[in-house]
PDB file of N, CA and C in Angstrom:
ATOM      1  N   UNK A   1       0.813  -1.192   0.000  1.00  0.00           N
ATOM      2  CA  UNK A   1       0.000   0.000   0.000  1.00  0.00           C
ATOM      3  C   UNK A   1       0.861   1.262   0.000  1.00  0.00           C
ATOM      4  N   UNK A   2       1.317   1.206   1.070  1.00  0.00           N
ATOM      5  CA  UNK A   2       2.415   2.513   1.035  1.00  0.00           C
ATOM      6  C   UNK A   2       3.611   2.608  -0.427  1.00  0.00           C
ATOM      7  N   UNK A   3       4.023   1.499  -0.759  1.00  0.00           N
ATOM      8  CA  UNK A   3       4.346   1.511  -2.196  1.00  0.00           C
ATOM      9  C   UNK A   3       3.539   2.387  -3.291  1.00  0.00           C
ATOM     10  N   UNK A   4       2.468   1.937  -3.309  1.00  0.00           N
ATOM     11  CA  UNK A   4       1.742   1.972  -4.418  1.00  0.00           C
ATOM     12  C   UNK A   4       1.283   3.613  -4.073  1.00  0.00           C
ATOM     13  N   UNK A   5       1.150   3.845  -3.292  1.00  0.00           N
ATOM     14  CA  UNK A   5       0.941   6.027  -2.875  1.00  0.00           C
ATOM     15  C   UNK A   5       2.032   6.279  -3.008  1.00  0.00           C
ATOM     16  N   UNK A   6       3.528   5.935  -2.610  1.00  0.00           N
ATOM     17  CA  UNK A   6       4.309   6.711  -3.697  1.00  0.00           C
ATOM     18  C   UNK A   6       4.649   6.628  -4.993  1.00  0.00           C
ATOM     19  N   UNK A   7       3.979   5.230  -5.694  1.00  0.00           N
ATOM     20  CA  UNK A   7       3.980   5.431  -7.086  1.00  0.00           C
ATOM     21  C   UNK A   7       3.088   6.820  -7.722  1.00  0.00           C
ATOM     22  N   UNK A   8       2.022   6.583  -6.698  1.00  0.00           N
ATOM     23  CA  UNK A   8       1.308   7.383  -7.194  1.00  0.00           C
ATOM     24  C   UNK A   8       1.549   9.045  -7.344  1.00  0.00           C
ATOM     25  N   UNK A   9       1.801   9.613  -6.088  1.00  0.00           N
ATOM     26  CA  UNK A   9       3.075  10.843  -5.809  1.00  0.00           C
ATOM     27  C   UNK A   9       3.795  10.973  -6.471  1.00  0.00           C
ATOM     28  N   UNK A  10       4.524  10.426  -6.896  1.00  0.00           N
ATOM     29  CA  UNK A  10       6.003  10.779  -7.782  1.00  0.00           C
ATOM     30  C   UNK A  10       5.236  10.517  -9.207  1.00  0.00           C
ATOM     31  N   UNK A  11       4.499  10.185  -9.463  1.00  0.00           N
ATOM     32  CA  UNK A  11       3.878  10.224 -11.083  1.00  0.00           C
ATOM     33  C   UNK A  11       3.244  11.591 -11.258  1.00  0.00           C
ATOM     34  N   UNK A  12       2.738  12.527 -10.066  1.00  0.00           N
ATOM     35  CA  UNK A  12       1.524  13.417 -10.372  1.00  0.00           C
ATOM     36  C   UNK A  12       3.376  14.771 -10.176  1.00  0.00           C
ATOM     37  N   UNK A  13       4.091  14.240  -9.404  1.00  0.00           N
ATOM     38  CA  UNK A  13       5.166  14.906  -9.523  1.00  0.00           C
ATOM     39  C   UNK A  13       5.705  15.006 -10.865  1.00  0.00           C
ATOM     40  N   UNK A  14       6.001  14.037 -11.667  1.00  0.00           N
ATOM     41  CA  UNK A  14       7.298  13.713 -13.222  1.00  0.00           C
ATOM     42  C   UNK A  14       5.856  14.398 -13.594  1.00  0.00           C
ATOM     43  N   UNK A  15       5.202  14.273 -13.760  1.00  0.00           N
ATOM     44  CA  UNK A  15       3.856  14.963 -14.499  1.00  0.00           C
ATOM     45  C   UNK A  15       3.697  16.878 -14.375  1.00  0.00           C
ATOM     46  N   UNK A  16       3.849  16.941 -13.234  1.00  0.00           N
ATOM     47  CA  UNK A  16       3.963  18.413 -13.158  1.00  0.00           C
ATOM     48  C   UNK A  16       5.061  19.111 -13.884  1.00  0.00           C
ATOM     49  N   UNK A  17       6.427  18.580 -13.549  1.00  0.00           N
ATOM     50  CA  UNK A  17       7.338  18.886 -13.873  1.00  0.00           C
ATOM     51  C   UNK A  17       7.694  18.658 -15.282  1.00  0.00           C
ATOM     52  N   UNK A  18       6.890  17.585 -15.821  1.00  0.00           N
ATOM     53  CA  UNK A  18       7.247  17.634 -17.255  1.00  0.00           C
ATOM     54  C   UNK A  18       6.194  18.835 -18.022  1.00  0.00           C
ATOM     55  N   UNK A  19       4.805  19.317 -17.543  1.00  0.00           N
ATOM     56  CA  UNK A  19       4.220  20.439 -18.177  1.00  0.00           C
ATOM     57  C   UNK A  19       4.943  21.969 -18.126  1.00  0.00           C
ATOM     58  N   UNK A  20       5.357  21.566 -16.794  1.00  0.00           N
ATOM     59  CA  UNK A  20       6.206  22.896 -16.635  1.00  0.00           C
ATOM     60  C   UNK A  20       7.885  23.549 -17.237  1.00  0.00           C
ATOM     61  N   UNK A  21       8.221  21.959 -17.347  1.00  0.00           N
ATOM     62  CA  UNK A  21       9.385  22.163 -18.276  1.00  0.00           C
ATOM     63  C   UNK A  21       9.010  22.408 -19.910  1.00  0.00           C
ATOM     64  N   UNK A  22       7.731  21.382 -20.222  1.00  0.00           N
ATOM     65  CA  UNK A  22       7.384  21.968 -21.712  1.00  0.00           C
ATOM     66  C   UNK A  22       6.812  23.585 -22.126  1.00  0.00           C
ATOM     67  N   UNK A  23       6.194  24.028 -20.823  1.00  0.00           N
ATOM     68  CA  UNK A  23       5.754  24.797 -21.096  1.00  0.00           C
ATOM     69  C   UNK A  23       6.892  26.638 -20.820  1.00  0.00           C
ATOM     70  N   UNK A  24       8.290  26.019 -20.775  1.00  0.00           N
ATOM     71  CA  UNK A  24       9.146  27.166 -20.531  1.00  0.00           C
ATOM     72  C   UNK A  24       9.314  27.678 -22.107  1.00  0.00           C
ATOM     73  N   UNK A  25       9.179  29.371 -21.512  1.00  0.00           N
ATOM     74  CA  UNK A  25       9.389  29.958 -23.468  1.00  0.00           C
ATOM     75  C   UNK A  25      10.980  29.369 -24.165  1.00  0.00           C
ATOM     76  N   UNK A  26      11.473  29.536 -23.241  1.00  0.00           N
ATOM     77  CA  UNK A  26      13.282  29.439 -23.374  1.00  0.00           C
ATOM     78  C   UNK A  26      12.835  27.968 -24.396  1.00  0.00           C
ATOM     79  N   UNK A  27      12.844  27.127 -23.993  1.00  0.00           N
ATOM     80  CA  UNK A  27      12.274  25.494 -24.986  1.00  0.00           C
ATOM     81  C   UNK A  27      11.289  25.920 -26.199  1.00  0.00           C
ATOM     82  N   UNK A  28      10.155  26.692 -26.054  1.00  0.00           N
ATOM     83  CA  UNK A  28       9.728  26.477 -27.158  1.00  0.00           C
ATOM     84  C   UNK A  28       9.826  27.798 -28.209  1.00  0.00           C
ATOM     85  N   UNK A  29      10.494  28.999 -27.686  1.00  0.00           N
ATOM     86  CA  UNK A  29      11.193  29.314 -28.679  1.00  0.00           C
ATOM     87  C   UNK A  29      12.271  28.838 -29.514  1.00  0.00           C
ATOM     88  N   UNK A  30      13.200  27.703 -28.670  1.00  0.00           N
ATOM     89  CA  UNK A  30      14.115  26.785 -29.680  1.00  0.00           C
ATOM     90  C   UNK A  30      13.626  26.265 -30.268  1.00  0.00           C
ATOM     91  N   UNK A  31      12.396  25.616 -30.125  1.00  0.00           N
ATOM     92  CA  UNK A  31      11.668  24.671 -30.851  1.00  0.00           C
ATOM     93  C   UNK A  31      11.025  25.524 -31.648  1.00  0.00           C
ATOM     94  N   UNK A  32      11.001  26.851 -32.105  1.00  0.00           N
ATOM     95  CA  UNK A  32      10.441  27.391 -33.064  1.00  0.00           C
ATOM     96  C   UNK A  32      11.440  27.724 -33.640  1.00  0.00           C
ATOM     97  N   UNK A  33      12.943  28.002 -33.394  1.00  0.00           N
ATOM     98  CA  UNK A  33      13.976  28.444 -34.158  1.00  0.00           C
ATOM     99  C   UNK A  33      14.457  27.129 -35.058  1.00  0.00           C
ATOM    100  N   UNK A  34      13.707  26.039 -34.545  1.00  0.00           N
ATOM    101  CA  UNK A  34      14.673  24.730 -34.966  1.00  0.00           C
ATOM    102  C   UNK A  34      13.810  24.980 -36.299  1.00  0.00           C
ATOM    103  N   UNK A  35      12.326  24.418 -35.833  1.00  0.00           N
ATOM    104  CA  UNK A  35      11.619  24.477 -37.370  1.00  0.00           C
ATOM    105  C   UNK A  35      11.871  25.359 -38.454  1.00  0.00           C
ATOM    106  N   UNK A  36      11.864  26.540 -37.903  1.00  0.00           N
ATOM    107  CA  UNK A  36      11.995  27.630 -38.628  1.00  0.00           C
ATOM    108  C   UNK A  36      12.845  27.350 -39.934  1.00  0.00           C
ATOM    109  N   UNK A  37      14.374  27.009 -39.240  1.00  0.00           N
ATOM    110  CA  UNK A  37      15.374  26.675 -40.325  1.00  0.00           C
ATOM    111  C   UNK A  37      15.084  25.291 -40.672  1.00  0.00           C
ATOM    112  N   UNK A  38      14.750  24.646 -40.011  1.00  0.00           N
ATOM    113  CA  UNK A  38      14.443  22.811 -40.906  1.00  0.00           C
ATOM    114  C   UNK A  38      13.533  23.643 -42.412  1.00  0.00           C
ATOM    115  N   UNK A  39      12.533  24.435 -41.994  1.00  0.00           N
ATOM    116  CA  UNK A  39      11.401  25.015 -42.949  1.00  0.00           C
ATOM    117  C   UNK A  39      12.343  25.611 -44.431  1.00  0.00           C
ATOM    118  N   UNK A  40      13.153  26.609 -43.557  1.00  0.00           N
ATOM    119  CA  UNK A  40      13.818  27.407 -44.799  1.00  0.00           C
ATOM    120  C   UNK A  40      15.002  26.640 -45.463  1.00  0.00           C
ATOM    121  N   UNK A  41      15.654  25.367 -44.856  1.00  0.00           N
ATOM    122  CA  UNK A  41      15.956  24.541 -45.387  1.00  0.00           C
ATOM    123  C   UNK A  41      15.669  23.942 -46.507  1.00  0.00           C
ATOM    124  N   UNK A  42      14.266  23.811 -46.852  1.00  0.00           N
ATOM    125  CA  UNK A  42      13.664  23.213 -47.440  1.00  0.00           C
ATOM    126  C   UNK A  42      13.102  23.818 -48.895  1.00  0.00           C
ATOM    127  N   UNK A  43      13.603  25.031 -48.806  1.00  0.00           N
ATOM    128  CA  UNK A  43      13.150  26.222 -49.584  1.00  0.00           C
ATOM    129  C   UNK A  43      14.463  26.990 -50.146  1.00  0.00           C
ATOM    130  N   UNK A  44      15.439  27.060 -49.395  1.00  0.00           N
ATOM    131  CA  UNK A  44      17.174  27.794 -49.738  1.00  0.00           C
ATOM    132  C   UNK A  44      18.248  26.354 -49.538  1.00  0.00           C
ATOM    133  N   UNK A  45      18.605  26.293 -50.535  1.00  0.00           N
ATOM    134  CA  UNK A  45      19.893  26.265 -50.759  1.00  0.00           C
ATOM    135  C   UNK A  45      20.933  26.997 -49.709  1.00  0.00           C
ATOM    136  N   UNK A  46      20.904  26.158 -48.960  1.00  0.00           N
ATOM    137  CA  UNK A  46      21.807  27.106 -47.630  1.00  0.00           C
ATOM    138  C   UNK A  46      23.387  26.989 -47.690  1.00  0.00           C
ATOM    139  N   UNK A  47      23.312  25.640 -48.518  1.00  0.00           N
ATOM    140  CA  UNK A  47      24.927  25.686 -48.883  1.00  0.00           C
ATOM    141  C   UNK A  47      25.442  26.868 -49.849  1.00  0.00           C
ATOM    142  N   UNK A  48      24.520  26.800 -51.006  1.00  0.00           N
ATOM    143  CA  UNK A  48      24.570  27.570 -52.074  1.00  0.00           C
ATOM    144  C   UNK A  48      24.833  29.123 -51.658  1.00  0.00           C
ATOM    145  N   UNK A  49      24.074  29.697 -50.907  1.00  0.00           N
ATOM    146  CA  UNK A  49      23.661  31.053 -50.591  1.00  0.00           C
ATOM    147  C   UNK A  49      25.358  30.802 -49.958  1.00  0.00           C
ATOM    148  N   UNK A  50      25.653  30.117 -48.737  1.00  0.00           N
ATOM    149  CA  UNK A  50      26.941  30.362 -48.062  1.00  0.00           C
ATOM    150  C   UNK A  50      28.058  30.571 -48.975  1.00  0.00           C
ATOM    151  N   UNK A  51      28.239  29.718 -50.122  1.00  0.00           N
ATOM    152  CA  UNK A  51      29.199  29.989 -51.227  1.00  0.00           C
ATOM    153  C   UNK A  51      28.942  30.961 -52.355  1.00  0.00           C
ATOM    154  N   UNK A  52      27.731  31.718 -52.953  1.00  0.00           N
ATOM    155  CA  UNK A  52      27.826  32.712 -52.978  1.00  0.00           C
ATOM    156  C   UNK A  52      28.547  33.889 -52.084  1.00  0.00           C
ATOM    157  N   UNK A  53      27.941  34.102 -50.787  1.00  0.00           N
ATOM    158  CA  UNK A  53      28.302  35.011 -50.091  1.00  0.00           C
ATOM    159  C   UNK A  53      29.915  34.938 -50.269  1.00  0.00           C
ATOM    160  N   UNK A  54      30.575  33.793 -50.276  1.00  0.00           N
ATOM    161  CA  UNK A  54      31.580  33.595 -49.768  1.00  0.00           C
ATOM    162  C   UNK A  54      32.610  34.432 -51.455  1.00  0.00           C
ATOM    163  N   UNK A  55      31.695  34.258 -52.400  1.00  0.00           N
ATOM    164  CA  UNK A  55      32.290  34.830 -53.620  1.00  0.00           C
ATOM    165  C   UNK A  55      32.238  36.467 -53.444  1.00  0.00           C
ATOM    166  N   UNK A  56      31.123  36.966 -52.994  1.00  0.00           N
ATOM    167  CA  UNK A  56      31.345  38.373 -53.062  1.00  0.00           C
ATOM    168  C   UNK A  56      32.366  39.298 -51.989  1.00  0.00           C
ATOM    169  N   UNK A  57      32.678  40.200 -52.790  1.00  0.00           N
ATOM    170  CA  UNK A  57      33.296  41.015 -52.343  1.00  0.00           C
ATOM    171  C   UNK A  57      33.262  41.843 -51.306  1.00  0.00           C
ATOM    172  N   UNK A  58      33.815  42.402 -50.119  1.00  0.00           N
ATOM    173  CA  UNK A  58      33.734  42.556 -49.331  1.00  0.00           C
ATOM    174  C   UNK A  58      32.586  44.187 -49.269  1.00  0.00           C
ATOM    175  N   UNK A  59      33.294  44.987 -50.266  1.00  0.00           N
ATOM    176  CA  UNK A  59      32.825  46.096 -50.512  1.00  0.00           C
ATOM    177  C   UNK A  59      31.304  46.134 -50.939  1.00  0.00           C
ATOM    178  N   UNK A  60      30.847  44.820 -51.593  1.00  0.00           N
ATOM    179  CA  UNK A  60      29.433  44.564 -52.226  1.00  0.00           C
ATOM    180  C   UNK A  60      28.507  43.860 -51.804  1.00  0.00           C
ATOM    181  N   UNK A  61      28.871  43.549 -50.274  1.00  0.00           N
ATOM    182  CA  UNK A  61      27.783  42.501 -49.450  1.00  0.00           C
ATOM    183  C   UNK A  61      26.476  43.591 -48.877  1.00  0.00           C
ATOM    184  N   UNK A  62      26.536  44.438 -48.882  1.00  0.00           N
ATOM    185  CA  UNK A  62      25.424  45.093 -49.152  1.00  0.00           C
ATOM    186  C   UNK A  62      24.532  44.953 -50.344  1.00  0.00           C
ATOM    187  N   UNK A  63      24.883  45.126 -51.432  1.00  0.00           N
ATOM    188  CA  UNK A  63      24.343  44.675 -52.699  1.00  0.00           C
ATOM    189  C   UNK A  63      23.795  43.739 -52.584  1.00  0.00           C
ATOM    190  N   UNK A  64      24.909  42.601 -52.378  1.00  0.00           N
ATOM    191  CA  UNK A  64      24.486  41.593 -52.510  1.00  0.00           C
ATOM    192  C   UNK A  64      23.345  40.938 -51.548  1.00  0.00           C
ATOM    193  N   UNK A  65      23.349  41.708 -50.113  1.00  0.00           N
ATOM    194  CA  UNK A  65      22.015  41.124 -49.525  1.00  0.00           C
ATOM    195  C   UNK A  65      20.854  41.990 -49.818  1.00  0.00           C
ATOM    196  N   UNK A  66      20.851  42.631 -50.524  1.00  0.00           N
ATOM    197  CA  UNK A  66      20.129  43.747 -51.006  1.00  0.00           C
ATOM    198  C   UNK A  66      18.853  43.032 -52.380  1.00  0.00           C
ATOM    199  N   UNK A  67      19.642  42.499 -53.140  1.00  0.00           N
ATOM    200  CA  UNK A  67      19.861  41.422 -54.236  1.00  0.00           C
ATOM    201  C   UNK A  67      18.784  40.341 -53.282  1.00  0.00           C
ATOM    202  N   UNK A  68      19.696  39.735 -52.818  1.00  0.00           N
ATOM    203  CA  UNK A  68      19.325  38.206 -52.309  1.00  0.00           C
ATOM    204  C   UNK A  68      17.798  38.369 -51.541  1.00  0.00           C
ATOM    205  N   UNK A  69      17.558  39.805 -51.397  1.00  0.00           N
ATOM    206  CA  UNK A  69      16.019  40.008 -50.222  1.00  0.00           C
ATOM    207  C   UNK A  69      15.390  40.727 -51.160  1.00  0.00           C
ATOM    208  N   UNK A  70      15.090  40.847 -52.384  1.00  0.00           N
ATOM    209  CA  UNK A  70      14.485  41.706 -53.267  1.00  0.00           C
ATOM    210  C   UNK A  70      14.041  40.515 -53.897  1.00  0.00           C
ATOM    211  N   UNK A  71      15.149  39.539 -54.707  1.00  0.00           N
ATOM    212  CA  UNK A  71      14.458  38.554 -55.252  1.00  0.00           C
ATOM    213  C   UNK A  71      14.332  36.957 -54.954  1.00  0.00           C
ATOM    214  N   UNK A  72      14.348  37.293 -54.039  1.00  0.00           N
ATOM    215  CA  UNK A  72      13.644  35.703 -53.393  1.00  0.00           C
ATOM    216  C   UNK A  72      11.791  35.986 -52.485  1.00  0.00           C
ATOM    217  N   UNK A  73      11.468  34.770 -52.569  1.00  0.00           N
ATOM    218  CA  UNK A  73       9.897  34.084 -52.285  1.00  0.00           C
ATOM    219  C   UNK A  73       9.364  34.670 -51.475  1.00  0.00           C
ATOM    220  N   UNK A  74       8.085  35.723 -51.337  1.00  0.00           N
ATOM    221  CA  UNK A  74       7.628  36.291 -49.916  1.00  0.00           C
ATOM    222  C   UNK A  74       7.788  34.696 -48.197  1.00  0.00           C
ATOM    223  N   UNK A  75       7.276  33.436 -49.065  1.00  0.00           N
ATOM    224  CA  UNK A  75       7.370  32.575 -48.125  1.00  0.00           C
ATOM    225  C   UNK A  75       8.707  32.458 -46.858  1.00  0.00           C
ATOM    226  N   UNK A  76       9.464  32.671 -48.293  1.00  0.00           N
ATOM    227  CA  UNK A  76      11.330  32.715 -47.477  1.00  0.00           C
ATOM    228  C   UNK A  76      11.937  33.586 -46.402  1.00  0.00           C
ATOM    229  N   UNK A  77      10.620  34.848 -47.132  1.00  0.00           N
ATOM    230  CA  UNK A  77      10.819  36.199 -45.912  1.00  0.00           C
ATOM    231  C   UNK A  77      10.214  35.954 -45.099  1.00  0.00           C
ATOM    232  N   UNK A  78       8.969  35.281 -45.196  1.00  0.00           N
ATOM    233  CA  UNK A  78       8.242  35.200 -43.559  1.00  0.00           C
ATOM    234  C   UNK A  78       8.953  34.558 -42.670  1.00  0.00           C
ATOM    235  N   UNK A  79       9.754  32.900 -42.994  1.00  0.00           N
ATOM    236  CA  UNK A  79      10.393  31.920 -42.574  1.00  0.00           C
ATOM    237  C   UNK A  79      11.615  32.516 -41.994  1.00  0.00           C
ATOM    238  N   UNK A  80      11.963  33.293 -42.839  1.00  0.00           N
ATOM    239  CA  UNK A  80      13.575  34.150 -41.932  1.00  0.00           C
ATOM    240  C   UNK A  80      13.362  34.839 -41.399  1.00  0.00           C
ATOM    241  N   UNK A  81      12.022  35.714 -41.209  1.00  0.00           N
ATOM    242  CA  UNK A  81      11.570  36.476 -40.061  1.00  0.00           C
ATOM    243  C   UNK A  81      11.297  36.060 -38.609  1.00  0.00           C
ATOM    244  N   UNK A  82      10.899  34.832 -38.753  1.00  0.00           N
ATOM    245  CA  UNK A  82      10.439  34.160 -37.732  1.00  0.00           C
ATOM    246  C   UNK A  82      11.278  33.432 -37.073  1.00  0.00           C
ATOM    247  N   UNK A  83      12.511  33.143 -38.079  1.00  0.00           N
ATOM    248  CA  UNK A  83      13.618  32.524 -37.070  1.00  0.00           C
ATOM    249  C   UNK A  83      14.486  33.092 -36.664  1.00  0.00           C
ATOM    250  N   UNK A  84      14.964  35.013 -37.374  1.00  0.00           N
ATOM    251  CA  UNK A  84      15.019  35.764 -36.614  1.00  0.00           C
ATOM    252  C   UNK A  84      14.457  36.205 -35.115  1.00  0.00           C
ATOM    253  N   UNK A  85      13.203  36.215 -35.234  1.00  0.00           N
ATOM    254  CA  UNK A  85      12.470  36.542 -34.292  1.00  0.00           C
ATOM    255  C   UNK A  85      12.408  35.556 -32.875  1.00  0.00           C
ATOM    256  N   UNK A  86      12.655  34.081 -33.276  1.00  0.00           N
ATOM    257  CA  UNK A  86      13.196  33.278 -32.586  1.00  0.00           C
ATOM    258  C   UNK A  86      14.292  33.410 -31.916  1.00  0.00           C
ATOM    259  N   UNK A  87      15.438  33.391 -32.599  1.00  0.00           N
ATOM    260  CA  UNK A  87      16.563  33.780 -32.211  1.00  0.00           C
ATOM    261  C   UNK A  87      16.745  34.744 -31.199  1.00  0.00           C
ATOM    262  N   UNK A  88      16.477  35.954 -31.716  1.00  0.00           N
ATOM    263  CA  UNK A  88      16.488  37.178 -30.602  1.00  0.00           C
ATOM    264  C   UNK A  88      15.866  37.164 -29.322  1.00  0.00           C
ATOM    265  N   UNK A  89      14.588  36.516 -29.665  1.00  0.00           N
ATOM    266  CA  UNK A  89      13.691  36.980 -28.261  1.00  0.00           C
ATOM    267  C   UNK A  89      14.253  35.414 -27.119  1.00  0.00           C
ATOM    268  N   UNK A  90      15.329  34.696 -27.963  1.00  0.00           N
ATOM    269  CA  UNK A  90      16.018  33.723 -26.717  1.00  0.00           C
ATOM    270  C   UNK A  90      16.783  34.817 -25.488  1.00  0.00           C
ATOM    271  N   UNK A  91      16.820  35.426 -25.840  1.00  0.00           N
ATOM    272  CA  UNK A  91      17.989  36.133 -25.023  1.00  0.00           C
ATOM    273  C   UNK A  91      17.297  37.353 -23.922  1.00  0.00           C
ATOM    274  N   UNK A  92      15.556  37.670 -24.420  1.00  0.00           N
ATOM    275  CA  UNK A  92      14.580  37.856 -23.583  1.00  0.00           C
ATOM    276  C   UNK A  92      13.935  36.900 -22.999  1.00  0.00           C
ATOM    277  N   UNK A  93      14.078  35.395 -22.896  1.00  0.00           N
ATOM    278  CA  UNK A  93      13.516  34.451 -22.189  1.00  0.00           C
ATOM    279  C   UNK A  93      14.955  33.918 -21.594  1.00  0.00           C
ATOM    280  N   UNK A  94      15.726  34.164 -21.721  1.00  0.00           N
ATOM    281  CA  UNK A  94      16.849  34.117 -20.425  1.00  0.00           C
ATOM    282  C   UNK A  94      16.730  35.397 -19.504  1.00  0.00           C
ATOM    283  N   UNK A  95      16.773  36.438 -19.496  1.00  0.00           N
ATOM    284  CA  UNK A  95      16.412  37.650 -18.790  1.00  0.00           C
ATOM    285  C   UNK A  95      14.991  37.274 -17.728  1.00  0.00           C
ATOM    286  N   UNK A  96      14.125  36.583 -18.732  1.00  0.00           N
ATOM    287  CA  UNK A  96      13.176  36.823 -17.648  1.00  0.00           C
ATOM    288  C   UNK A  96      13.019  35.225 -17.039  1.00  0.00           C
ATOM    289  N   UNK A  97      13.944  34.327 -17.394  1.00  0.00           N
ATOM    290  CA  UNK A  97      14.374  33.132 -16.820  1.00  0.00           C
ATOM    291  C   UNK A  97      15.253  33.331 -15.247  1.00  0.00           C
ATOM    292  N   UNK A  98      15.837  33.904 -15.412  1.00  0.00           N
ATOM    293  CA  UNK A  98      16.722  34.687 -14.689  1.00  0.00           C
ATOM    294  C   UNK A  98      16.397  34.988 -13.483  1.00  0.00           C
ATOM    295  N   UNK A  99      15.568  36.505 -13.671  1.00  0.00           N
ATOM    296  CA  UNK A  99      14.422  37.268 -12.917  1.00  0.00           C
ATOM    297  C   UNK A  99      13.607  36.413 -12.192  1.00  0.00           C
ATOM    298  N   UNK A 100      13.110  35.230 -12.788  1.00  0.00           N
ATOM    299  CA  UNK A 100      12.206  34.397 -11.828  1.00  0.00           C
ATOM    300  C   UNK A 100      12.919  33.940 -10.867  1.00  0.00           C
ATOM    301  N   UNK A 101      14.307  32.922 -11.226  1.00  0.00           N
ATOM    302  CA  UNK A 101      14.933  32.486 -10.276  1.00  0.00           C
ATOM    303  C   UNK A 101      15.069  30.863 -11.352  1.00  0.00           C
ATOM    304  N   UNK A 102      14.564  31.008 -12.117  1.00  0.00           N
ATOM    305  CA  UNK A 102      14.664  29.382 -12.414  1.00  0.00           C
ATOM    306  C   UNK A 102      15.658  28.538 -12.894  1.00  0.00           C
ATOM    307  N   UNK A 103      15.749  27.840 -12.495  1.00  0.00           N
ATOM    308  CA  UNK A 103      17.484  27.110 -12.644  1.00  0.00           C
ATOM    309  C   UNK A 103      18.390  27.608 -11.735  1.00  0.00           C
ATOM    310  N   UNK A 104      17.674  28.809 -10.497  1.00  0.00           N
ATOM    311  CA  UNK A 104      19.069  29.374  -9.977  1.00  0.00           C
ATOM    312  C   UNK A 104      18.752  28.652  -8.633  1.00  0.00           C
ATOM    313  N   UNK A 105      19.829  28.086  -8.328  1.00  0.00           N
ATOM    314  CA  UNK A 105      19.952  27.103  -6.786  1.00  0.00           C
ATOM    315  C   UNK A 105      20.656  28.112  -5.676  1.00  0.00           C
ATOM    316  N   UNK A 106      19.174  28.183  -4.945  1.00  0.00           N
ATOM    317  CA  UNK A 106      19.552  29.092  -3.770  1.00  0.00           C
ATOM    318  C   UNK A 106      20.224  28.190  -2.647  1.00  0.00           C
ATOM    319  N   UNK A 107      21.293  28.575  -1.916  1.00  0.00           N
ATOM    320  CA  UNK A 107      22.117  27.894  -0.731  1.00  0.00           C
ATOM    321  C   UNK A 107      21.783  29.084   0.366  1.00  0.00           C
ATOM    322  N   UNK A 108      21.243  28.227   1.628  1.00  0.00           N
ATOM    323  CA  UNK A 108      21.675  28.825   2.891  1.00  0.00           C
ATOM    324  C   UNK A 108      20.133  28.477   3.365  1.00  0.00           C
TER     325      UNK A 108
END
């Protein structure tokens, strides 16, 4: 009996703790930065674009991203917006990761 109530306890526990770990922004903004690029993967030539870049000139990489965002797919712009937008706002879900206290192990 007493077995079987702490099976039961420690399940409603791994249970809490697993909603609460899924539900941290810090995780599912990665998990939106991941798709993001799996997405635009799928759409750019990411090798390609890197060896372009890697051809132009130092003086003309303006142009050239100038170029590269004028004529490519509205789809491609939303997709790099969003994994921009991913990206950045990681570094506002550490700030306010932080601020809460979470992950920080208080002693005393």
């Amino acid at each position: 009996m007493q077995h079987r109530l702490h099976n039961k306890i420690m399940r409603r526990v791994y249970y809490t703790y697993a909603l609460r770990t899924a539900g941290d922004p810090l995780l599912l903004h990665g998990f939106l930065a991941l798709g993001m690029l799996i997405a635009l993967s799928y759409f750019v030539s990411i090798g390609d674009v890197l060896h372009n870049l890697a051809e132009a000139k130092v003086g003309h990489l303006g142009t050239y991203f100038y170029n590269a965002i004028t004529n490519t797919e509205a789809w491609t712009l939303i997709l790099l917006g969003v994994f921009i937008y991913a990206v950045i706002s990681v570094r506002f879900s550490f700030r306010t990761a932080h601020r809460r206290g979470v992950g920080v192990v208080q002693v005393g």
